[in-house]
Protein backbone atom coordinates (compact mmCIF):
# COMPACT_ATOMS: atom_id res chain seq x y z
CA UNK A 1 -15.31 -37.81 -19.41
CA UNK A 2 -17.43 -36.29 -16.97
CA UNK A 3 -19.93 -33.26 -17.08
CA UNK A 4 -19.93 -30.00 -15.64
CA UNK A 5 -23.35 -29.74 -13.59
CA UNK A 6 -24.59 -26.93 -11.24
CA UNK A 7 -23.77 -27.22 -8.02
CA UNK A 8 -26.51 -28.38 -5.71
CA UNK A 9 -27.21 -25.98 -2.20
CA UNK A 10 -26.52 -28.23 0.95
CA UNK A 11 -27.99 -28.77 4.39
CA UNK A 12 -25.30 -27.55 6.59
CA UNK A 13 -25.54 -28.98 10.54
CA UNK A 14 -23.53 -27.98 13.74
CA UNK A 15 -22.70 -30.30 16.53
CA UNK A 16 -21.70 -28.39 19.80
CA UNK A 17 -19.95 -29.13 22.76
CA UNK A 18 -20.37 -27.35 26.23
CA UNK A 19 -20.07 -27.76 30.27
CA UNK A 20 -23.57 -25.23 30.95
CA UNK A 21 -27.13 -25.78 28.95
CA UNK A 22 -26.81 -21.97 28.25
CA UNK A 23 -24.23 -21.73 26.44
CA UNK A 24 -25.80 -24.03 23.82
CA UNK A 25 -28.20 -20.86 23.91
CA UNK A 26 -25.73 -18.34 23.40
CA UNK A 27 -24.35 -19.88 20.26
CA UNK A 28 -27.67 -21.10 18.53
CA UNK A 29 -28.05 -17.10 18.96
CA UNK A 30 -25.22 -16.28 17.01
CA UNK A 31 -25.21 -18.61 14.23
CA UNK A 32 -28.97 -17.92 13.75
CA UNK A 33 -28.38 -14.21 13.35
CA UNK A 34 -25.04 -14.91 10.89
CA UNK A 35 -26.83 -17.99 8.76
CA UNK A 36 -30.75 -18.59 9.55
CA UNK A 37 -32.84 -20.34 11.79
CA UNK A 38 -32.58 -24.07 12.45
CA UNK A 39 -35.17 -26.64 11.37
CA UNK A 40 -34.12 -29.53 13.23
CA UNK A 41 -32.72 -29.17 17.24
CA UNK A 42 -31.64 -32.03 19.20
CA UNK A 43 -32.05 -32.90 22.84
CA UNK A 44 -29.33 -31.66 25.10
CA UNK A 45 -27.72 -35.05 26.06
CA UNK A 46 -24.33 -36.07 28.16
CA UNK A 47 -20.88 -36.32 25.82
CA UNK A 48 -19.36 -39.39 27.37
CA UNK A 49 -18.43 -41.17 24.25
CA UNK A 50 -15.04 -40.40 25.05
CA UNK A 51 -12.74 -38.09 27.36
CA UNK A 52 -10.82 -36.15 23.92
CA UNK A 53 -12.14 -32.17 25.01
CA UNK A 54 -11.68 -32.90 29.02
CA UNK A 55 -8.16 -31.71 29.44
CA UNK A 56 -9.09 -28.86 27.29
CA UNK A 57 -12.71 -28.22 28.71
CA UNK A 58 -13.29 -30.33 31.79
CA UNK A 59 -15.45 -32.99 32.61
CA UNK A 60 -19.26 -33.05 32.56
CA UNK A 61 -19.62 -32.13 29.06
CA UNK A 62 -23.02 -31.68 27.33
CA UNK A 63 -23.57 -32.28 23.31
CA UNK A 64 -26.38 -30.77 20.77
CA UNK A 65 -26.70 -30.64 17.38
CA UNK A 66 -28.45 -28.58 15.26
CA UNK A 67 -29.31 -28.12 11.68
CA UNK A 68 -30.29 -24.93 9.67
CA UNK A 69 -33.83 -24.40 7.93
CA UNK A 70 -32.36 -23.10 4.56
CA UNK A 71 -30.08 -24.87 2.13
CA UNK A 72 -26.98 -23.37 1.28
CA UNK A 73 -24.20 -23.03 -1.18
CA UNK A 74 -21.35 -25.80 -0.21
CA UNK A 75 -18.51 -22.85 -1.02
CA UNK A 76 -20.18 -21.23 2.29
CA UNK A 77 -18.18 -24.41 4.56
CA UNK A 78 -15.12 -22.76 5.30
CA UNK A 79 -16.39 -19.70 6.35
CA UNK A 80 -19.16 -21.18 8.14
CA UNK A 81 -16.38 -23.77 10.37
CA UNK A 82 -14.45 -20.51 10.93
CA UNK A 83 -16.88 -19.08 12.29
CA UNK A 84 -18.58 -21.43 14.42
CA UNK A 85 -15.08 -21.79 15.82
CA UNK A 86 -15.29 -18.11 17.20
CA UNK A 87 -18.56 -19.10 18.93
């Protein structure tokens, strides 16, 4: 049988897409201000693993990822996805 253990905190990580540089900007704003700083920020680089967003956002599509400083409860994922989907 298994055994009840506390519940570890987690590194939570967003992956963004966007057409303009800034907007990666714009978000990074609002999920620092809502959730902490990050620790870890990638390069800016060119989505064009495959065309699933285009008909919804366009061509030319730019990807980033970024992960936050502090480690957090896992309970905090839905809300967190919620809102990141607002941004």
């Amino acid at each position: 049988m298994g055994q009840i253990r506390k519940i570890l905190p987690v590194k939570y990580f967003v992956g963004m897409i966007a057409r303009e540089a800034e907007d990666f900007e714009k978000a990074e704003t609002l999920l620092c201000e809502k959730f902490g700083g990050f620790d870890l920020v990638s390069e800016i680089i060119p989505f064009i693993y495959t065309d699933y967003y285009e008909e919804e956002m366009g061509l030319g599509l730019l990807r980033k990822f970024t992960a936050f400083r502090q480690l957090m409860d896992p309970y905090l994922l839905p809300d967190m996805k919620l809102f990141a989907n607002t941004v």
